[in-house]
N, C-alpha and C. Protein backbone atom coordinates (compact mmCIF):
# COMPACT_ATOMS: atom_id res chain seq x y z
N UNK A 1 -14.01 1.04 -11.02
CA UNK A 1 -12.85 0.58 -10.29
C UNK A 1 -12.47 -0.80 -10.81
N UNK A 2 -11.52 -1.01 -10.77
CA UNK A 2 -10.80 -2.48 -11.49
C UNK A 2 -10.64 -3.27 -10.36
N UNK A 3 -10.91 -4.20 -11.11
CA UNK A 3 -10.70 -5.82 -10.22
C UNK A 3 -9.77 -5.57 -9.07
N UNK A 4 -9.63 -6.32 -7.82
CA UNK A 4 -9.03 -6.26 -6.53
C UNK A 4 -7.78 -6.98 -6.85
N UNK A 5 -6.81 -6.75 -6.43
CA UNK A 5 -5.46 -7.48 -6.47
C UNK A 5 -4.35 -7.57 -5.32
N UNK A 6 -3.53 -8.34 -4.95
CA UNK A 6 -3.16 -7.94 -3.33
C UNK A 6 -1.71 -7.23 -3.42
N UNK A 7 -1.05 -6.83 -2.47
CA UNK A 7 0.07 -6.03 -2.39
C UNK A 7 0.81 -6.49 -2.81
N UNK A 8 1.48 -7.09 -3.78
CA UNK A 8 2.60 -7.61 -4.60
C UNK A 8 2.77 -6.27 -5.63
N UNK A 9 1.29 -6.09 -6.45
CA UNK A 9 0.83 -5.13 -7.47
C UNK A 9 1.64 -3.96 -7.27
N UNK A 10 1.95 -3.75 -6.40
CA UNK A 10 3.00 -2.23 -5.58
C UNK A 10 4.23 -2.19 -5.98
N UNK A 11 4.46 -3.49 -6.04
CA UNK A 11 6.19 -3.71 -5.95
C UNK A 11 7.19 -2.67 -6.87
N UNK A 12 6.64 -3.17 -8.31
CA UNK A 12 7.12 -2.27 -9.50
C UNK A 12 7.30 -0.12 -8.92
N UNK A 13 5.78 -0.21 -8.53
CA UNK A 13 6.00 1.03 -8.49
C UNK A 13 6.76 1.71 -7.07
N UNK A 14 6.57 1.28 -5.79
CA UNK A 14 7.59 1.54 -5.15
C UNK A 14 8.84 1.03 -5.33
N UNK A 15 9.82 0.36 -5.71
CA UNK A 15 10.62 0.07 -6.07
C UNK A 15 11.40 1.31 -6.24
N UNK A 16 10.44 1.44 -7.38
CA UNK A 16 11.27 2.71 -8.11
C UNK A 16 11.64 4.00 -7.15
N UNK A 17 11.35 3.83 -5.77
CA UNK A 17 11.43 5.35 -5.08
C UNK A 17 12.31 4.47 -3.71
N UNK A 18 12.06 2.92 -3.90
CA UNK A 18 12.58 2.56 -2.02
C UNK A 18 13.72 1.75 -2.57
N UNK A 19 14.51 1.55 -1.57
CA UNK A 19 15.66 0.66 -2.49
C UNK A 19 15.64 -0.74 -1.34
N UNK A 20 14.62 -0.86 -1.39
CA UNK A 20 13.76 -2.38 -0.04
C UNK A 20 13.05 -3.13 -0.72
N UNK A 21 12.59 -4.08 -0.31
CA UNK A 21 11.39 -4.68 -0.64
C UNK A 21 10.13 -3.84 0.56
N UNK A 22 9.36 -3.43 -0.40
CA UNK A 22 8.55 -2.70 -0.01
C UNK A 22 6.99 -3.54 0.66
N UNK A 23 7.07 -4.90 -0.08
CA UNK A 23 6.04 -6.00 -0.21
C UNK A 23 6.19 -6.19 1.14
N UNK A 24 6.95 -6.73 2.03
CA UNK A 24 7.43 -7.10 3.10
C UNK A 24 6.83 -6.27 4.32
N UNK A 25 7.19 -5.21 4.30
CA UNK A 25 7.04 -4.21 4.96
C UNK A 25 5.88 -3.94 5.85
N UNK A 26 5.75 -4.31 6.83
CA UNK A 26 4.75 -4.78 8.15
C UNK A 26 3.63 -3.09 8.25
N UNK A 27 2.57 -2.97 8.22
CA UNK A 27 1.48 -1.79 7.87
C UNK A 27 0.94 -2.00 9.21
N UNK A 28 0.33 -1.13 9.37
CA UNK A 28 -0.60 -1.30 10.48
C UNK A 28 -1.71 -0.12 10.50
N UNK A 29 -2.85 -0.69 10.56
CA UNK A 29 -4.63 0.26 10.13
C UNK A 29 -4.87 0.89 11.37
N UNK A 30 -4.88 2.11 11.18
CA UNK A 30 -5.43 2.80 12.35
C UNK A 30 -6.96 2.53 12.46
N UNK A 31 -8.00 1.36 11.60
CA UNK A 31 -8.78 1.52 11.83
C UNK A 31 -9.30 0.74 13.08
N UNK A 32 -8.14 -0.26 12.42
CA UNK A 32 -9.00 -1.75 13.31
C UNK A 32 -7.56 -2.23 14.25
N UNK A 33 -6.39 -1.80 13.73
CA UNK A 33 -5.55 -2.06 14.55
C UNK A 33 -4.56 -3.33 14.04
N UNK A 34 -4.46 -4.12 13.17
CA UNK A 34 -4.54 -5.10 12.53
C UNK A 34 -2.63 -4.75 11.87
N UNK A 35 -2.05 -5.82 11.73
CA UNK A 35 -0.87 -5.60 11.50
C UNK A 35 -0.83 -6.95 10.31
N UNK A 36 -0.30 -6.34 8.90
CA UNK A 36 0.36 -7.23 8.01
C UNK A 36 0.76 -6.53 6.75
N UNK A 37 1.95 -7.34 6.95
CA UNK A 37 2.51 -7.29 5.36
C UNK A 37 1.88 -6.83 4.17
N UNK A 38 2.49 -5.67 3.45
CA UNK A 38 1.79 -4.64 2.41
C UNK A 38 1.29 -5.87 0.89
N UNK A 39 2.28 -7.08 1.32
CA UNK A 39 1.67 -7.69 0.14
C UNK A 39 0.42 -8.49 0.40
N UNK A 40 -0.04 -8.35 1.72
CA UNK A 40 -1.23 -8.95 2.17
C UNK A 40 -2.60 -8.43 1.95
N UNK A 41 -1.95 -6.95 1.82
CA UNK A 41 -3.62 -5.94 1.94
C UNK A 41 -3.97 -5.67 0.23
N UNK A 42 -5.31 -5.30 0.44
CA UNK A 42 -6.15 -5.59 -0.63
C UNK A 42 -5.54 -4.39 -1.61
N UNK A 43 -5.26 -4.42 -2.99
CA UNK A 43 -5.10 -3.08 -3.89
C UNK A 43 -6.15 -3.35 -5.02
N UNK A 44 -6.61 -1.82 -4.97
CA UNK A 44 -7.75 -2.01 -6.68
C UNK A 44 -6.69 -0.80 -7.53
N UNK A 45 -6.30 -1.34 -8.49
CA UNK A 45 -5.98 -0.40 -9.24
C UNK A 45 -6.80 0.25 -10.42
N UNK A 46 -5.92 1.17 -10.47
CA UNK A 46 -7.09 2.29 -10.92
C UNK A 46 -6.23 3.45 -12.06
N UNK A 47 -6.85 3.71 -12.98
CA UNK A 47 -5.73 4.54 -14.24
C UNK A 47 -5.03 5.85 -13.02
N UNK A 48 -5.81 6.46 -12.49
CA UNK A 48 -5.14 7.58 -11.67
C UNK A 48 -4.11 6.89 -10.51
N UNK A 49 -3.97 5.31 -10.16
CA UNK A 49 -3.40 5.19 -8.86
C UNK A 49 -3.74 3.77 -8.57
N UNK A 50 -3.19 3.75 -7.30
CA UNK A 50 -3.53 2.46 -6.18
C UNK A 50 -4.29 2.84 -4.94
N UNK A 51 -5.54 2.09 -4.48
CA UNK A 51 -6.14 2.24 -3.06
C UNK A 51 -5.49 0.84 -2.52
N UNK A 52 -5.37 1.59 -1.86
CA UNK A 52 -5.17 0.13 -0.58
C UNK A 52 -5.85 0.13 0.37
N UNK A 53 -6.61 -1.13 0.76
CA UNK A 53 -7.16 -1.27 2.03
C UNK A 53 -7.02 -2.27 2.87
N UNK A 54 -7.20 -2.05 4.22
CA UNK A 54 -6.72 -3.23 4.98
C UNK A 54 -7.85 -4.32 4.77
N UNK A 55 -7.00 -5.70 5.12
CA UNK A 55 -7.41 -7.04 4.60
C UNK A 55 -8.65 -7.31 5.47
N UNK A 56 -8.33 -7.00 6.78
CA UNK A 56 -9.40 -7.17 7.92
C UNK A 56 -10.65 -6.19 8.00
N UNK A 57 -10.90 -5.31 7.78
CA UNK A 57 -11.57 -4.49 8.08
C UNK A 57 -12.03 -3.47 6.99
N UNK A 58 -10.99 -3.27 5.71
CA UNK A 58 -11.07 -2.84 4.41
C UNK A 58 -11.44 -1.49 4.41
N UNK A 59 -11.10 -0.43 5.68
CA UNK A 59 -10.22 0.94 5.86
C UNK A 59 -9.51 0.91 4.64
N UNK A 60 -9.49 2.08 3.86
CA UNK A 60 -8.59 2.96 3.02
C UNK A 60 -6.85 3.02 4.21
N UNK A 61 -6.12 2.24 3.73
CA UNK A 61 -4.87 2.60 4.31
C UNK A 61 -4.05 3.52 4.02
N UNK A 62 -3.92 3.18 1.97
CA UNK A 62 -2.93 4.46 1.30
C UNK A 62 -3.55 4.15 0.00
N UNK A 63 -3.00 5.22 -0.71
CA UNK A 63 -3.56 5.64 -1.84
C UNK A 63 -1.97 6.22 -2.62
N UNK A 64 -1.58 5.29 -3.85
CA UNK A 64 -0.25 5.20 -4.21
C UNK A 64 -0.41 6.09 -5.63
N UNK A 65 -0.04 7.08 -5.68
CA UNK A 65 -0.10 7.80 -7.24
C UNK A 65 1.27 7.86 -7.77
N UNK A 66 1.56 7.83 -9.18
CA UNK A 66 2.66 7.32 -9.90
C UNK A 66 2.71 8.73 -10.99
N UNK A 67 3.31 9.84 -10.55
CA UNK A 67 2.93 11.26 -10.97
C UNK A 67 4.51 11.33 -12.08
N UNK A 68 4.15 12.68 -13.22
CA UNK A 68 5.47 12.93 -13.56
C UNK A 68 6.21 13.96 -12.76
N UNK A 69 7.16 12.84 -12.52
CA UNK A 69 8.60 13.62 -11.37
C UNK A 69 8.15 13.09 -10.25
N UNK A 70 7.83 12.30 -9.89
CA UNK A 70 7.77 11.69 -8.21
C UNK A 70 6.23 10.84 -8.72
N UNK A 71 6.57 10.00 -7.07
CA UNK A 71 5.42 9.65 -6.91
C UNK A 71 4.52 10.56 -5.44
N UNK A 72 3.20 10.12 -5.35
CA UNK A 72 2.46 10.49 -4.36
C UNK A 72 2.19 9.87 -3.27
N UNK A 73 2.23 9.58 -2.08
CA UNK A 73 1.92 8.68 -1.16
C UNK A 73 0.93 9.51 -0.12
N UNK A 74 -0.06 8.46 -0.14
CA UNK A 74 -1.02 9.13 1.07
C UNK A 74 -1.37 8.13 2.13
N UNK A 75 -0.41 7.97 3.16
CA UNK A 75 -0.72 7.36 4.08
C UNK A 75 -2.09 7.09 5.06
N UNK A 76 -2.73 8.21 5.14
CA UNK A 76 -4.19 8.12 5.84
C UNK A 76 -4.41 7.71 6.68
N UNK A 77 -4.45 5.76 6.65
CA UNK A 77 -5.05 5.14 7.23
C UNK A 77 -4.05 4.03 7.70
N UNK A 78 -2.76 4.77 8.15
CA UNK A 78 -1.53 3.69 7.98
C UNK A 78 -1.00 4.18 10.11
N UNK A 79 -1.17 3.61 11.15
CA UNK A 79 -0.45 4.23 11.82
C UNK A 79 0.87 4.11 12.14
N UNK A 80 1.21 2.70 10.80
CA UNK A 80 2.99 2.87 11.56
C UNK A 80 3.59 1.81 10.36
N UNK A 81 4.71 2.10 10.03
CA UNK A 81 4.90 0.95 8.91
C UNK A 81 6.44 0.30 9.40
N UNK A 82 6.61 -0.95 9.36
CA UNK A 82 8.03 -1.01 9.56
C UNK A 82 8.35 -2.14 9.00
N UNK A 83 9.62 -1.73 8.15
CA UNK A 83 10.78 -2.70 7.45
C UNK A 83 11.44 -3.32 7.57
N UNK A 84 11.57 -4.60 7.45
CA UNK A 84 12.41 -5.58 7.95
C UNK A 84 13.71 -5.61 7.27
N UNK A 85 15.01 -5.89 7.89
CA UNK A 85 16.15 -5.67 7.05
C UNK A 85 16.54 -6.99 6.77
C-alpha cells in the first residue's frame, strides 16, 4: 500500500464525474459518527484505486476506482455526504 495522503488526492479524479468541488463536501462515518470534509480524511492510494478512511477513527469510508468507461464508487462506510453550494 502507498504512502497516506489526505482528500485533496481525489480532486482530479472526481472532478471528472462531479461538476462541484468534491474536496469540500462534508462525509460522515457510520463508524464513529464523525463529520468532515473529504479533503480531511485519510487516502492511501493504490495502482487499482483510492481507500479512504475516516480521520478519527480510520473506518474504511469509500473506496474510489478510476475504471475504463466510468468510475466506481463504494460508499460503505459513508452515512451521508453533503455539498455545499
Amino acid at each position: 500500500m502507498s504512502a497516506r495522503v489526505d482528500g485533496n488526492a481525489l480532486a482530479g479524479i472526481l472532478s471528472e464525474y462531479f461538476r462541484l468541488d468534491t474536496t469540500s463536501a462534508i462525509v460522515q462515518c457510520s463508524g464513529c459518527g464523525t463529520r468532515a470534509a473529504l479533503a480531511r480524511e485519510l487516502v492511501y492510494p493504490d495502482p487499482m484505486g483510492f481507500v479512504v478512511r475516516c480521520e478519527r477513527c480510520e473506518d474504511v469510508l469509500m473506496i474510489v476506482v478510476d475504471a475504463p468507461g466510468g468510475a466506481w464508487l463504494d460508499l460503505r462506510g459513508v452515512d451521508g455526504v453533503q455539498f455545499r453550494g
